[in-house]
N, C-alpha and C. Protein backbone atom coordinates (compact mmCIF):
# COMPACT_ATOMS: atom_id res chain seq x y z
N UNK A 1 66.98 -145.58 118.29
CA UNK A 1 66.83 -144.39 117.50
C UNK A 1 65.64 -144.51 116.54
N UNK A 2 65.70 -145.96 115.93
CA UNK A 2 64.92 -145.84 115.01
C UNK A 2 63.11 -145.76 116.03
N UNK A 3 62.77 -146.50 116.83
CA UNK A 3 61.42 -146.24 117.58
C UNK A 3 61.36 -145.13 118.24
N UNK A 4 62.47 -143.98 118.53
CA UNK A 4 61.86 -142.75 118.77
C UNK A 4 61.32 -141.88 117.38
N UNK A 5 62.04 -142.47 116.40
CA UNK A 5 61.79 -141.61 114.88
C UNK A 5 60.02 -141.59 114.82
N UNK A 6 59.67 -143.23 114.67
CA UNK A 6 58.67 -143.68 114.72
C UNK A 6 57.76 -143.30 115.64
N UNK A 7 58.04 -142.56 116.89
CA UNK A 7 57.11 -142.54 117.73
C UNK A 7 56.76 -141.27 117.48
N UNK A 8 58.08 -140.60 117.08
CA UNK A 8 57.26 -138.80 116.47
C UNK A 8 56.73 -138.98 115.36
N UNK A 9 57.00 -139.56 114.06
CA UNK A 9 56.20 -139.76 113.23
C UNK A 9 54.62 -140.20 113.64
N UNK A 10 54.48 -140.43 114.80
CA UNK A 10 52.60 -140.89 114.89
C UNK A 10 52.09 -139.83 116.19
N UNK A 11 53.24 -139.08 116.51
CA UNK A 11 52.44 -137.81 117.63
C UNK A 11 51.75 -136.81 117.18
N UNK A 12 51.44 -136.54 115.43
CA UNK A 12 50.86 -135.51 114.94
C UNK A 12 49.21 -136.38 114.68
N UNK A 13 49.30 -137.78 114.50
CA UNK A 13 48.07 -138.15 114.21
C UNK A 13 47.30 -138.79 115.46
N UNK A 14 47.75 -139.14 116.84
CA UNK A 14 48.02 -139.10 118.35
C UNK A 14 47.15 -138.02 118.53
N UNK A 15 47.99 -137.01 118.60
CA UNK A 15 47.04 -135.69 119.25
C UNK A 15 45.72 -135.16 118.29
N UNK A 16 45.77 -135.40 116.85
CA UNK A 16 44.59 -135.13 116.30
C UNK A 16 43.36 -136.27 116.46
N UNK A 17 43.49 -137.28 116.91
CA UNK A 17 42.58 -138.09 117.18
C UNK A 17 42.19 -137.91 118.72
N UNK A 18 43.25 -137.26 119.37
CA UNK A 18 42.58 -137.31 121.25
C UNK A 18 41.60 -135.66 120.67
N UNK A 19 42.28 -135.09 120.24
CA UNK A 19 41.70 -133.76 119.83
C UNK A 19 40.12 -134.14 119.38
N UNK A 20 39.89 -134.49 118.54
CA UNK A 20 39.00 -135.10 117.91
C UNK A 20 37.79 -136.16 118.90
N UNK A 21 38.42 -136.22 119.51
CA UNK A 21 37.63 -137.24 120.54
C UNK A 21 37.14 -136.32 121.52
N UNK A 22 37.49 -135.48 121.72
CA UNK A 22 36.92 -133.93 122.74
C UNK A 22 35.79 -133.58 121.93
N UNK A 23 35.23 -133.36 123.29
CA UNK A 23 33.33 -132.80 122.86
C UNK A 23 33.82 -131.27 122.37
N UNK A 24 33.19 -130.49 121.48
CA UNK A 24 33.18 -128.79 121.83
C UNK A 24 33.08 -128.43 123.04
N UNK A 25 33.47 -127.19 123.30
CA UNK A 25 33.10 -126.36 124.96
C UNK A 25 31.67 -125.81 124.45
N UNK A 26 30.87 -126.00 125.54
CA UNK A 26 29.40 -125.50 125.64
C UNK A 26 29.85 -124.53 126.38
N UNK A 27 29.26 -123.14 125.86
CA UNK A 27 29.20 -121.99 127.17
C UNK A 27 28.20 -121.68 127.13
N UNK A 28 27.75 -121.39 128.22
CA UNK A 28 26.81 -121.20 128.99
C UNK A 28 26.17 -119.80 129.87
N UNK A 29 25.45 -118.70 129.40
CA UNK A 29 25.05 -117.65 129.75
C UNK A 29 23.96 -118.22 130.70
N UNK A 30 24.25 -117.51 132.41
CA UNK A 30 23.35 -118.09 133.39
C UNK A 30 23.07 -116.70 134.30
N UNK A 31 22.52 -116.63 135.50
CA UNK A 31 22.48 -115.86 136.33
C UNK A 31 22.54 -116.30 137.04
N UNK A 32 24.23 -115.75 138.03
CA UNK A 32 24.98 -116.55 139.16
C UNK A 32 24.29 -116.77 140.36
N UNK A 33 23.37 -116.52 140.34
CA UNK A 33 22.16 -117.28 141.70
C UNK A 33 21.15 -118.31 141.08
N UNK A 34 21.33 -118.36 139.96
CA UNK A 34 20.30 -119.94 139.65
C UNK A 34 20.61 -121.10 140.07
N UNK A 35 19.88 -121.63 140.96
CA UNK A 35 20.14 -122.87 141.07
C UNK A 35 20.14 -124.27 140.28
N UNK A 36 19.12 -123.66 139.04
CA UNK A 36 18.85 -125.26 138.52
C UNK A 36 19.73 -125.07 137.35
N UNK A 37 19.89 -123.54 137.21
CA UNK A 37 21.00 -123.79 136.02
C UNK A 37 22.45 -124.36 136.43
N UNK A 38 22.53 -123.87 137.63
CA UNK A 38 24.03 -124.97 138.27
C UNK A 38 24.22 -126.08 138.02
N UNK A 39 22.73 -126.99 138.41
CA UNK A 39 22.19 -128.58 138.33
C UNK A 39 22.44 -128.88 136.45
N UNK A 40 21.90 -127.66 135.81
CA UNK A 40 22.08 -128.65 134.85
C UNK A 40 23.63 -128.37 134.19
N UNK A 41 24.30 -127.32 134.46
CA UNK A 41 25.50 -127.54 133.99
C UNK A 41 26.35 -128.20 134.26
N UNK A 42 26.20 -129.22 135.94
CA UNK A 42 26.53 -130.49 136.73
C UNK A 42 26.48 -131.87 135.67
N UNK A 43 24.72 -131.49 135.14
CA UNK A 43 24.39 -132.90 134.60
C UNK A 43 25.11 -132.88 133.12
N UNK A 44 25.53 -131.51 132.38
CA UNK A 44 26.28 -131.60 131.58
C UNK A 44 27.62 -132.20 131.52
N UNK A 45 27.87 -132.09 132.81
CA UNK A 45 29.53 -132.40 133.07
C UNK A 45 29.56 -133.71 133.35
N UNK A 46 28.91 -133.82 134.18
CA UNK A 46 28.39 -135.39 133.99
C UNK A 46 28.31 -135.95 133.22
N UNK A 47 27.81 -136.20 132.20
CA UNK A 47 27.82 -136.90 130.81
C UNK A 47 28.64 -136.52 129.47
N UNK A 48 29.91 -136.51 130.15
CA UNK A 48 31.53 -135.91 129.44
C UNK A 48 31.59 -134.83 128.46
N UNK A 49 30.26 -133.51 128.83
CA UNK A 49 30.33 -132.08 128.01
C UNK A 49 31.26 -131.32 128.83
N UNK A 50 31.95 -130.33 127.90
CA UNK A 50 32.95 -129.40 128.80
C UNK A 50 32.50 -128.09 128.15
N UNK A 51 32.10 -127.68 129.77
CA UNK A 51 31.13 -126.63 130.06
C UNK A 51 32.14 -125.21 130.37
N UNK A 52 32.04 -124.17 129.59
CA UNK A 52 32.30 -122.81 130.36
C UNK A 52 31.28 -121.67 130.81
N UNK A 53 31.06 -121.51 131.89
CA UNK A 53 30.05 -120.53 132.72
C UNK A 53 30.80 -119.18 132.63
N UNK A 54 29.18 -118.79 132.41
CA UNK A 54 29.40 -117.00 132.01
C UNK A 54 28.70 -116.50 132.93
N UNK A 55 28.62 -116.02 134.22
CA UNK A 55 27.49 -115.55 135.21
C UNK A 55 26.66 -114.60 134.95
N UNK A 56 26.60 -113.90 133.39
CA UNK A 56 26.45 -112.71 133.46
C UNK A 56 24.66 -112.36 133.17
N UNK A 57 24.18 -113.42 133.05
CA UNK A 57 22.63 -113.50 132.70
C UNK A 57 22.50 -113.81 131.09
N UNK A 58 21.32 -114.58 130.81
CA UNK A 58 21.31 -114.83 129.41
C UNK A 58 20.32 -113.78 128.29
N UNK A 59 19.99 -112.82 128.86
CA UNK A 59 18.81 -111.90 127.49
C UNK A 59 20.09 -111.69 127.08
N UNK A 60 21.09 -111.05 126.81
CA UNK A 60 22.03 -110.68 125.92
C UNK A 60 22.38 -112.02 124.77
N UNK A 61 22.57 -113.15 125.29
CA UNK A 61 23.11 -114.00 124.76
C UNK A 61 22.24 -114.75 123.94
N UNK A 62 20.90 -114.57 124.39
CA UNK A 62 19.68 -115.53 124.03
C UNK A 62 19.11 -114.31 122.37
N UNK A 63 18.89 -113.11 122.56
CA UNK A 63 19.03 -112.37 121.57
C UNK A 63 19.99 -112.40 120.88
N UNK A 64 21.47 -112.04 120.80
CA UNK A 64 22.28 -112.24 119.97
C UNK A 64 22.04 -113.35 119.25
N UNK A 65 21.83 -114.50 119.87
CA UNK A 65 21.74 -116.06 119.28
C UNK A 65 20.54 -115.87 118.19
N UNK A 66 19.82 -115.34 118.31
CA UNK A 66 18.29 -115.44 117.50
C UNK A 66 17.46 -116.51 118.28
N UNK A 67 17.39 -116.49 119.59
CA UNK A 67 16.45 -117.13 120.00
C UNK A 67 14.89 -116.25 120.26
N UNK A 68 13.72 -117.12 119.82
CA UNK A 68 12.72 -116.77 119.72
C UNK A 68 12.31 -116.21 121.17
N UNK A 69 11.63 -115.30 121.46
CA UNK A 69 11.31 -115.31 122.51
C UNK A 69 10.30 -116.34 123.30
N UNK A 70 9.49 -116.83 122.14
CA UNK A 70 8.63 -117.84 123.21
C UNK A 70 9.20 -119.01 123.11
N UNK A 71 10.50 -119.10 123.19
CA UNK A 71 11.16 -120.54 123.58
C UNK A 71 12.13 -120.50 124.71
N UNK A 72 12.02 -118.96 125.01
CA UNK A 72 13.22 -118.75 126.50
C UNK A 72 12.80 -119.46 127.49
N UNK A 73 13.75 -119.78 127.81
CA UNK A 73 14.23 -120.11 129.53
C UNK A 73 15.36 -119.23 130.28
N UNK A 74 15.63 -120.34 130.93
CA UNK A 74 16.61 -119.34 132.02
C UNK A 74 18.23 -119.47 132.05
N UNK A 75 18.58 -120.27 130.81
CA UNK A 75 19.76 -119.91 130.50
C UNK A 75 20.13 -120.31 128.91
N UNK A 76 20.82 -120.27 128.61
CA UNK A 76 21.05 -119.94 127.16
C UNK A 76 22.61 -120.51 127.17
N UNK A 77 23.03 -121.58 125.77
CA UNK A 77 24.34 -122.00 125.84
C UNK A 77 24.61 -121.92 124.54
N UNK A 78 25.70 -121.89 123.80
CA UNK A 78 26.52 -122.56 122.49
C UNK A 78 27.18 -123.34 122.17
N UNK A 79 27.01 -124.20 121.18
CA UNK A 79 28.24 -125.14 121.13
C UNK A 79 28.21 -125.37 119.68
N UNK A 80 29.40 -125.41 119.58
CA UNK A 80 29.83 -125.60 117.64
C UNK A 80 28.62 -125.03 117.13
N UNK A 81 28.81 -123.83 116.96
CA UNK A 81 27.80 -123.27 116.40
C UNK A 81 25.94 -123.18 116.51
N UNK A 82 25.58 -124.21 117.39
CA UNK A 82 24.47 -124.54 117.70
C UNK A 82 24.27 -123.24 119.13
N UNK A 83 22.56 -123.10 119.02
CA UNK A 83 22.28 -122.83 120.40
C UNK A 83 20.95 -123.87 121.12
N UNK A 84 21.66 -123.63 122.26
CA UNK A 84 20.71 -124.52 123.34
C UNK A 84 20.30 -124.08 124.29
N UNK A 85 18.63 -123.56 124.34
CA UNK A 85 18.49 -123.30 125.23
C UNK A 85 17.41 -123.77 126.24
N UNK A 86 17.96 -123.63 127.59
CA UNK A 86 16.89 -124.37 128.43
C UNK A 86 17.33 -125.82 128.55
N UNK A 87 16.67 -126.39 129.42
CA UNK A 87 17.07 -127.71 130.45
C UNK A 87 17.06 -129.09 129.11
N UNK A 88 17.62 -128.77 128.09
CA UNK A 88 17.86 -129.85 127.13
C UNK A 88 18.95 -131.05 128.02
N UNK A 89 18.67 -131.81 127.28
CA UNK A 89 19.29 -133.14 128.27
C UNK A 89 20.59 -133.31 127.56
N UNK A 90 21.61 -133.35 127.95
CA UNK A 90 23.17 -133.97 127.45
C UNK A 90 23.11 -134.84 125.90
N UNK A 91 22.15 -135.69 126.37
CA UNK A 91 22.03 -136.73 125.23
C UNK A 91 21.42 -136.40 123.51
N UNK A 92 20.19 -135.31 123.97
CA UNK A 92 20.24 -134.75 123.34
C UNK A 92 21.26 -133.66 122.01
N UNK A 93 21.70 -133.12 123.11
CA UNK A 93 23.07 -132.62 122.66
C UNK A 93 24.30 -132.95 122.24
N UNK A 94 24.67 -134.28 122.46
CA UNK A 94 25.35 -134.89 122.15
C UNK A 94 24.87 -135.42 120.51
N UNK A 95 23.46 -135.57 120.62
CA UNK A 95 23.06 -136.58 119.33
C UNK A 95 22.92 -135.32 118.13
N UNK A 96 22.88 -134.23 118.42
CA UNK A 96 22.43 -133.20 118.00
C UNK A 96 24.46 -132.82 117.09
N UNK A 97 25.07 -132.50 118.04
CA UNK A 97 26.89 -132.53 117.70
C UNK A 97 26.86 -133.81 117.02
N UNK A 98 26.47 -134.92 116.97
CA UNK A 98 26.50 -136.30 115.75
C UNK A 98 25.68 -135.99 114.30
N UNK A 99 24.30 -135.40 114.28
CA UNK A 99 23.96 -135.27 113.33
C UNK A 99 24.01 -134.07 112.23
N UNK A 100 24.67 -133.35 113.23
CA UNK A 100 24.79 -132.10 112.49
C UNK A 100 23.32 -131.29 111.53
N UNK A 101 22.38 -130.91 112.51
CA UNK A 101 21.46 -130.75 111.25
C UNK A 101 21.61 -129.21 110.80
N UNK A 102 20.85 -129.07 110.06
CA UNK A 102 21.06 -127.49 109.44
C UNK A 102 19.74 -126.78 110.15
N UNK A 103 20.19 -126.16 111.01
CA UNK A 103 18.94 -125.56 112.03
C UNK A 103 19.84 -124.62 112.84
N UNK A 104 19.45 -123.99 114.06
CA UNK A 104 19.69 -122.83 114.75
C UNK A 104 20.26 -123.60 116.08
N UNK A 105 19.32 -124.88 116.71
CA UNK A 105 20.10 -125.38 117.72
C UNK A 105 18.72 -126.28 118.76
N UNK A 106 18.72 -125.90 119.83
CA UNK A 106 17.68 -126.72 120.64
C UNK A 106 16.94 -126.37 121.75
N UNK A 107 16.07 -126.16 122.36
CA UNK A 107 15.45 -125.94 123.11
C UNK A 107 14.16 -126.49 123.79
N UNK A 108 14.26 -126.07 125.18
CA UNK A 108 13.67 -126.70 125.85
C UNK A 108 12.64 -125.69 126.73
N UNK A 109 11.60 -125.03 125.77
CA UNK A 109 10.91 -123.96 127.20
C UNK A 109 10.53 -123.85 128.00
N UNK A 110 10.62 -122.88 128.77
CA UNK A 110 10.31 -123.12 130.06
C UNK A 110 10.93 -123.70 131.45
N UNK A 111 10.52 -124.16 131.87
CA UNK A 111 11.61 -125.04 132.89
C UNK A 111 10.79 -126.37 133.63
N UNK A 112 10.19 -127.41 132.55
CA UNK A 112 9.51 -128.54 132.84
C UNK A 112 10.16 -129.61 134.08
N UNK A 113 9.24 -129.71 135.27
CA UNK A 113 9.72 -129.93 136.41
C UNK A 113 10.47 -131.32 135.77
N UNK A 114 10.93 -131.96 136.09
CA UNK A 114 12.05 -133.56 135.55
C UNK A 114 12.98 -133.74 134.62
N UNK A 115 13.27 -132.56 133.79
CA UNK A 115 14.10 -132.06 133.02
C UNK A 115 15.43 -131.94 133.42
N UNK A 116 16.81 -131.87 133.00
CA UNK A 116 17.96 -131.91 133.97
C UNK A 116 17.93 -130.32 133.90
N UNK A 117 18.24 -130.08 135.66
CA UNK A 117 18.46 -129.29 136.52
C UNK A 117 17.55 -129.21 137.04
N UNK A 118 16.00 -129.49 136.71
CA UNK A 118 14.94 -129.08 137.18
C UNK A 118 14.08 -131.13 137.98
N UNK A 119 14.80 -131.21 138.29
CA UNK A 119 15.33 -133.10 138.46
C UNK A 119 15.38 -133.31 140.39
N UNK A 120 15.81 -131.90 140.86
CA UNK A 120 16.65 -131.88 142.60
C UNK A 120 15.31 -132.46 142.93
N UNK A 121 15.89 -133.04 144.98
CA UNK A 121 15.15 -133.40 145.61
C UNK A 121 13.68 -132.78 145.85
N UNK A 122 13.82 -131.42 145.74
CA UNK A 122 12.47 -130.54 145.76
C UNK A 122 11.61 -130.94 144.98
N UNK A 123 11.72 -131.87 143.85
CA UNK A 123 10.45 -132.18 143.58
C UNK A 123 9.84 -133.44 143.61
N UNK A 124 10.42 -134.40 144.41
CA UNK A 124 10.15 -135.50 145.23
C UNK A 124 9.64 -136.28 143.87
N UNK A 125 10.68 -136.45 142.99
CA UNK A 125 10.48 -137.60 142.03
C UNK A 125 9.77 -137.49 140.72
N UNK A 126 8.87 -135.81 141.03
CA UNK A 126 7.77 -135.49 139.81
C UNK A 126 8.77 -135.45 138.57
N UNK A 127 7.89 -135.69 137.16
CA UNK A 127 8.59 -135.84 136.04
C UNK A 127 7.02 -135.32 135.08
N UNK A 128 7.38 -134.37 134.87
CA UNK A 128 6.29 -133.75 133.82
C UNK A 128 6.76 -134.17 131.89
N UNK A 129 5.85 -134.52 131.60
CA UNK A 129 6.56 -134.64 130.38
C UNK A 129 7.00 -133.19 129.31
N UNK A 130 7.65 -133.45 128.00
CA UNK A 130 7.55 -131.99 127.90
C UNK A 130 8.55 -132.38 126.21
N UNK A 131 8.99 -131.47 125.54
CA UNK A 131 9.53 -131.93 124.33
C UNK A 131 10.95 -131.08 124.21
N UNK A 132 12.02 -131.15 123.53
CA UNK A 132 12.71 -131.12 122.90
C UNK A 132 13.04 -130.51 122.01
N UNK A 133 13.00 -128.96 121.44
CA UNK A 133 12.42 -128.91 119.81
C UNK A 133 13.70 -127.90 119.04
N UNK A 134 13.47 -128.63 117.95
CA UNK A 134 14.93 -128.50 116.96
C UNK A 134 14.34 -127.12 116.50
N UNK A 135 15.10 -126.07 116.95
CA UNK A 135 14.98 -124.44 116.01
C UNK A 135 15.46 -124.18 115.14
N UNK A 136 14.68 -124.10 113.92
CA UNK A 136 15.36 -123.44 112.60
C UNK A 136 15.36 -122.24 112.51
N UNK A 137 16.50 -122.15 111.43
CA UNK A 137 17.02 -121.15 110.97
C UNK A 137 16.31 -119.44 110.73
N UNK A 138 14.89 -119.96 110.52
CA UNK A 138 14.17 -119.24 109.66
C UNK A 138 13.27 -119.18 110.80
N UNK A 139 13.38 -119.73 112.05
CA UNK A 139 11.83 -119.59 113.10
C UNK A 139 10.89 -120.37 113.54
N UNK A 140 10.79 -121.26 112.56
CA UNK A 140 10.08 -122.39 113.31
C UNK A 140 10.83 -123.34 114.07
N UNK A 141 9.87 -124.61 114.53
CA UNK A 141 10.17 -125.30 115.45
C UNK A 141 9.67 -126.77 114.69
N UNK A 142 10.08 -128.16 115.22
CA UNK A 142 9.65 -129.51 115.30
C UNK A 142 10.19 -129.97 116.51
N UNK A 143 9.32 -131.17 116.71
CA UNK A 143 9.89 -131.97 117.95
C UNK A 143 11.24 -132.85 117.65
N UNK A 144 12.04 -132.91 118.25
CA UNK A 144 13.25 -133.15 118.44
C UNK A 144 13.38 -134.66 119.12
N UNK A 145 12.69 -134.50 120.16
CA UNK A 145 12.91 -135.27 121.11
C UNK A 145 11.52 -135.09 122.22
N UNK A 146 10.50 -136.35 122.69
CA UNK A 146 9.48 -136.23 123.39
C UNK A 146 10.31 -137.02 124.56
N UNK A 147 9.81 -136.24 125.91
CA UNK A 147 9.99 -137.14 127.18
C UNK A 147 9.22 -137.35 127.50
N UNK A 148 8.37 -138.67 128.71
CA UNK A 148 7.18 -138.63 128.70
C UNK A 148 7.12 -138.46 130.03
């Protein structure tokens, strides 16, 4: 009796620590025939993000967000409050949910061939370099993160 008492006494701090150990859900505004946005919401899942797909195309989502226009790409995501858009890498994002900065979110323009999703066999190994860049609040940009 007494180790079942004990075992409910530690199921409220149990589930707030597995809780706690869960990434946010990234969702994800795409257009259900992209292919590389598939790839990279793969490589998201891949590297233990939990992804929800919205097929419905991203200008709605990428405007609402306050994303600049000359930083679009071809899909547009959220997570804890952040936006991300474009072929940003997991790790990124992940380090980005650790530091919490006070900014708008992340992006990646364009669709730089070696980037995840933009990574498939079609491009026989090419890796363009390309950057990373942390969007503030207010509109500008810094580099975030250089790939080379």
């Amino acid at each position: 009796m007494l180790l079942c008492g004990v075992a409910l006494a530690m199921l409220p701090r149990f589930a707030w620590a597995q809780a706690a150990s869960q990434s946010p859900m990234v969702t994800v505004w795409k257009d259900p025939n992209c292919g590389c946005c598939k790839l990279w919401v793969e490589h998201l899942r891949a590297n233990g993000l939990s992804v929800q797909v919205r097929d419905t195309g991203n200008i709605g989502a990428r405007r609402r967000l306050g994303v600049p226009s000359g930083l679009a790409s071809c899909h547009t995501a959220e997570v804890a409050g952040y936006v991300v858009e474009g072929h940003v890498p997991a790790r990124e994002i992940q380090r980005l949910l650790k530091e919490k900065p006070d900014a708008l979110g992340l992006a990646v323009p364009a669709m730089p061939i070696g980037s995840p999703g933009m990574d498939g066999p079609v491009y026989g190994g090419r890796k363009d370099a390309y950057e990373v860049l942390l969007m503030t609040k207010y509109g500008g940009t810094r580099v975030y993160q250089r790939y080379p």
